[in-house]
C-alpha atoms as a PDB file:
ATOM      1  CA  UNK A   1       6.819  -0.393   8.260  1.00  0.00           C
ATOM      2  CA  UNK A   2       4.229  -1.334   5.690  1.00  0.00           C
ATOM      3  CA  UNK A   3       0.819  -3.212   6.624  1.00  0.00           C
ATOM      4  CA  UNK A   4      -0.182  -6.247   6.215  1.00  0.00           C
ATOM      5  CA  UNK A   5      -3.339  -8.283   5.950  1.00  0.00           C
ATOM      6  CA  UNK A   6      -3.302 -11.998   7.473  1.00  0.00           C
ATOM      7  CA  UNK A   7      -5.390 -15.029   7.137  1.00  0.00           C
ATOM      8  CA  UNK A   8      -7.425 -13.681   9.135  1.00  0.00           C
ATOM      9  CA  UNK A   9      -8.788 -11.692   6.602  1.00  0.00           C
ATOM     10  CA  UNK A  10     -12.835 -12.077   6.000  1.00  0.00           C
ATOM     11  CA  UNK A  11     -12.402 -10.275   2.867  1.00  0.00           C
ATOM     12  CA  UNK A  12     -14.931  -7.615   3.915  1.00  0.00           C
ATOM     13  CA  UNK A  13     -13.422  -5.309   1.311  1.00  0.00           C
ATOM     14  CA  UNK A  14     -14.012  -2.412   4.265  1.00  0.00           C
ATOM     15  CA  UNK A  15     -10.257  -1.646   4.014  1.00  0.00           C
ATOM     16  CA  UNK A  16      -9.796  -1.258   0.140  1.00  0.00           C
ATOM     17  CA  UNK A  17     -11.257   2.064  -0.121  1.00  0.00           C
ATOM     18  CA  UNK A  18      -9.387   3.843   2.236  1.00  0.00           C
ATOM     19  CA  UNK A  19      -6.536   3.814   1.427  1.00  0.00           C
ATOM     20  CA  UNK A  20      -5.061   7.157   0.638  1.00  0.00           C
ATOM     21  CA  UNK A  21      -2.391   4.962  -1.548  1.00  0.00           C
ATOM     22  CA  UNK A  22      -4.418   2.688  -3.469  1.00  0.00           C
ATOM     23  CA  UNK A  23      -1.985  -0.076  -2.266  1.00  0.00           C
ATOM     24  CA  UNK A  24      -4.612  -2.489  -0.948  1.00  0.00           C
ATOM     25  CA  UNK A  25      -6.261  -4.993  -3.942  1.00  0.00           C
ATOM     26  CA  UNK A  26      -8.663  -7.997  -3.555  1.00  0.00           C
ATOM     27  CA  UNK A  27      -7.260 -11.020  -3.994  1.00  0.00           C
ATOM     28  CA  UNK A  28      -6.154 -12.338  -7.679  1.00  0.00           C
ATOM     29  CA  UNK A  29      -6.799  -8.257  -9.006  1.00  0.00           C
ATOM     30  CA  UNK A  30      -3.979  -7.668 -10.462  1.00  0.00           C
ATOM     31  CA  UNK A  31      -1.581  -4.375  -9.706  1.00  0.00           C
ATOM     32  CA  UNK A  32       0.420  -1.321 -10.800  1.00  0.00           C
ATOM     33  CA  UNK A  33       2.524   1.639  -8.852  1.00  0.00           C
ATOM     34  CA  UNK A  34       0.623   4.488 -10.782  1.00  0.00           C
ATOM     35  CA  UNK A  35      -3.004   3.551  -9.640  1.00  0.00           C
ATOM     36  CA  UNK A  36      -4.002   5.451  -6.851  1.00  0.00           C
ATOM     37  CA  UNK A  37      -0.345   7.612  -7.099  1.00  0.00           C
ATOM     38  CA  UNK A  38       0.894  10.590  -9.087  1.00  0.00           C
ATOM     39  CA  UNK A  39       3.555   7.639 -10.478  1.00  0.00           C
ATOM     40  CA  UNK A  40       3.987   7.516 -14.590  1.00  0.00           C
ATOM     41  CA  UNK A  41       6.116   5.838 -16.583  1.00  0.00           C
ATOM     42  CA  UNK A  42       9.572   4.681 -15.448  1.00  0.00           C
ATOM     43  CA  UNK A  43      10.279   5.442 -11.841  1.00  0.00           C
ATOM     44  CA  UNK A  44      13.473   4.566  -8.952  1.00  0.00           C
ATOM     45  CA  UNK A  45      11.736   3.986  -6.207  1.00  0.00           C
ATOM     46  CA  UNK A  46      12.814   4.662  -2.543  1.00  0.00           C
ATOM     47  CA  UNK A  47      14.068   1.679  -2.006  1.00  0.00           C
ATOM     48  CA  UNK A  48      16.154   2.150  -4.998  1.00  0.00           C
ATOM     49  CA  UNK A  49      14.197  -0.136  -6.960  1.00  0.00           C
ATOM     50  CA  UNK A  50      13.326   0.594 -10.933  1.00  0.00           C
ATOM     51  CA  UNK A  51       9.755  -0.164 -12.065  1.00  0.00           C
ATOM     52  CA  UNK A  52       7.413   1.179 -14.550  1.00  0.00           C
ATOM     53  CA  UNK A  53       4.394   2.707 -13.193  1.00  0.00           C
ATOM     54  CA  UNK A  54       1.467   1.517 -15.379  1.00  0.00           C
ATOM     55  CA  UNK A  55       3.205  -1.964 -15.891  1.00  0.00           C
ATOM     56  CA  UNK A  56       0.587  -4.630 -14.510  1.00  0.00           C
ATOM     57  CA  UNK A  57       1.960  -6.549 -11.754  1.00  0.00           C
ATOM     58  CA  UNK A  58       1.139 -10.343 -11.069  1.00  0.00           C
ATOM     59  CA  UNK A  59      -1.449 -10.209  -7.621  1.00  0.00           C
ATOM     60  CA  UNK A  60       0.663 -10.926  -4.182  1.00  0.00           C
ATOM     61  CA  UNK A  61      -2.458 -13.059  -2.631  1.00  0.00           C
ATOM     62  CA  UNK A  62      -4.811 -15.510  -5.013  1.00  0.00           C
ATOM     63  CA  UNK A  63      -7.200 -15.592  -1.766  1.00  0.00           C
ATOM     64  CA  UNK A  64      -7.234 -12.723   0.003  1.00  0.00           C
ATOM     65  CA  UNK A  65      -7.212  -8.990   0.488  1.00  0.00           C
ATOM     66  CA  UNK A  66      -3.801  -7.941   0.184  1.00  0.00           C
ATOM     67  CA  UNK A  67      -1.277  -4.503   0.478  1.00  0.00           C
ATOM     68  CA  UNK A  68       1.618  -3.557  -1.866  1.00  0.00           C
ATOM     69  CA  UNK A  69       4.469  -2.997   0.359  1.00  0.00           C
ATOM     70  CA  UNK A  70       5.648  -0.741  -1.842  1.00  0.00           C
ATOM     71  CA  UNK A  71       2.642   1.585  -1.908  1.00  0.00           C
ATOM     72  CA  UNK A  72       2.136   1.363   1.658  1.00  0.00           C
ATOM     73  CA  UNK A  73       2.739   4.038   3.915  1.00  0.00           C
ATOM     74  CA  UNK A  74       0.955   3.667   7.003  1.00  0.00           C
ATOM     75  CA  UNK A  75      -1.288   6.552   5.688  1.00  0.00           C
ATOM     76  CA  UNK A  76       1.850   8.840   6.981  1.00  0.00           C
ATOM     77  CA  UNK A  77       1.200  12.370   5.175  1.00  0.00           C
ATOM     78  CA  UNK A  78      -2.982  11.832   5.023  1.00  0.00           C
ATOM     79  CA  UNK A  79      -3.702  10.046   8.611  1.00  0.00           C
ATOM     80  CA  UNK A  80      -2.445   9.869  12.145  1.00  0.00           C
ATOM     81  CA  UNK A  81      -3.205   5.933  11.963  1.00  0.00           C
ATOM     82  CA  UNK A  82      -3.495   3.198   9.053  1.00  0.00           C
ATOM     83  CA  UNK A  83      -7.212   3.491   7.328  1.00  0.00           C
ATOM     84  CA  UNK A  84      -7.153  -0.043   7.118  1.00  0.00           C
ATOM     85  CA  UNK A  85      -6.175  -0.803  10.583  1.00  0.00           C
ATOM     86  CA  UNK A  86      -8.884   1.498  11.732  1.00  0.00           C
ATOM     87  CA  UNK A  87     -11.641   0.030   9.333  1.00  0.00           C
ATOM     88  CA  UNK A  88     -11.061  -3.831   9.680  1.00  0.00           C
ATOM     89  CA  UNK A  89     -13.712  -5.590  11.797  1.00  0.00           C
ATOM     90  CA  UNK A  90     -11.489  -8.553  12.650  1.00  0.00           C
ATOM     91  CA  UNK A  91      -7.921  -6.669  13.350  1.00  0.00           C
ATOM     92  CA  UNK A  92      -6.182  -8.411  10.213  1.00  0.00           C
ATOM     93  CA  UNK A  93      -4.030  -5.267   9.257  1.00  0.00           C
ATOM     94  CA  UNK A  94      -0.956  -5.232  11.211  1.00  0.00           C
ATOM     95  CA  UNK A  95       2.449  -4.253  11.326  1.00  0.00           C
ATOM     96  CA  UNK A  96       4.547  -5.905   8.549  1.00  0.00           C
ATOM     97  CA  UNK A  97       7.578  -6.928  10.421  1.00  0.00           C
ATOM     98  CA  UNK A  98       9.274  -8.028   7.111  1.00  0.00           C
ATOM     99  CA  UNK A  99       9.256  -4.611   5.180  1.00  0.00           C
ATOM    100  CA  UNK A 100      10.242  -2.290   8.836  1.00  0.00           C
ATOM    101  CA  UNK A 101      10.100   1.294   7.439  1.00  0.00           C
ATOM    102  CA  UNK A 102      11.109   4.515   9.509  1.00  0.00           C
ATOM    103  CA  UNK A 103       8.783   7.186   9.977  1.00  0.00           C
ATOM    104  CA  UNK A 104      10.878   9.450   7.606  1.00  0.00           C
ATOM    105  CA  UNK A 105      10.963   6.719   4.946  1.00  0.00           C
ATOM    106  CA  UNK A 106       7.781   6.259   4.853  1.00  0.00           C
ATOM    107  CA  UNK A 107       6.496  10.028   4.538  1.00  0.00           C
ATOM    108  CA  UNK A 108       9.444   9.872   1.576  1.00  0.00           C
ATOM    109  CA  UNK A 109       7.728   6.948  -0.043  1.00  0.00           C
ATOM    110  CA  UNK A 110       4.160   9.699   0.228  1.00  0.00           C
ATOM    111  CA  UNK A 111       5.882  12.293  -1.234  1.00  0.00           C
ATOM    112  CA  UNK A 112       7.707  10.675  -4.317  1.00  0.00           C
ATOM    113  CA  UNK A 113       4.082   9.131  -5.431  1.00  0.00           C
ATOM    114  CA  UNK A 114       1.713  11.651  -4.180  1.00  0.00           C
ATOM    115  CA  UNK A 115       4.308  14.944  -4.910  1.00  0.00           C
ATOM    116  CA  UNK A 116       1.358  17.700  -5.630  1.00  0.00           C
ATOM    117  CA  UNK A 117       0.181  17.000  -1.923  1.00  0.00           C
ATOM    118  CA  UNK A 118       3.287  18.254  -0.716  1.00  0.00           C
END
C-alpha cells in the first residue's frame, strides 16, 4: 500500500528528499508522474490508468506535506522500509489503508517508472 502523511504532519520537510520516487511534495507545489521517474510523455499506468507524464497535476494537500499514491512505492526496489517513515520526527507517514498495494504491485509500479534500475 502507498504512504500517507496525516495531520499530524509538522511540515518538517525531513521526508521530501528521500524519497527514491519523488512522490512526496509540500503542500500547494504542484505535481507530475515524470519528476523524480524515468516516466515521459503518455503512459498506462499499473493501475491501468492513462496520464501524461510531464502534465502538471493540481496539489492533493493546500496545507501539508503530502504523497502521490501513484508514485508511491513503499521504497520497494531501493529500501527495506519507507524513507519517509524512517525520517519523520512525529510518525505522520503511515500505511494508506485506502490505496492497499501488494508487495508485487508495488515493485511493478518501481519498475515501470524507474525501468534502467532494473
Amino acid at each position: 500500500m502507498a504512504i500517507i502523511i496525516t495531520d499530524d504532519c509538522i511540515n518538517c520537510g525531513a521526508c521530501e528528499p528521500e524519497c527514491p520516487n519523488n512522490a512526496i511534495y509540500e503542500g500547494m507545489d504542484p505535481w507530475n508522474y515524470g519528476e523524480g521517474t524515468e516516466l515521459e510523455g503518455d503512459v498506462v499506468l499499473t493501475n491501468g490508468k492513462q496520464v501524461n507524464a510531464e502534465e502538471e497535476q493540481d496539489p492533493i494537500s493546500d496545507d501539508l506535506y503530502y504523497i502521490v499514491p501513484d508514485k508511491c512505492t513503499e521504497c520497494m526496489g531501493f529500501h527495506e522500509e519507507p524513507q519517509c517513515a524512517a525520517v519523520c520526527p512525529v510518525d505522520c507517514c503511515i500505511p494508506d489503508e485506502d490505496h492497499v498495494e501488494s508487495d508485487e504491485e508495488l515493485l511493478a509500479k518501481q519498475a515501470l517508472m524507474h525501468p534502467s534500475e532494473q
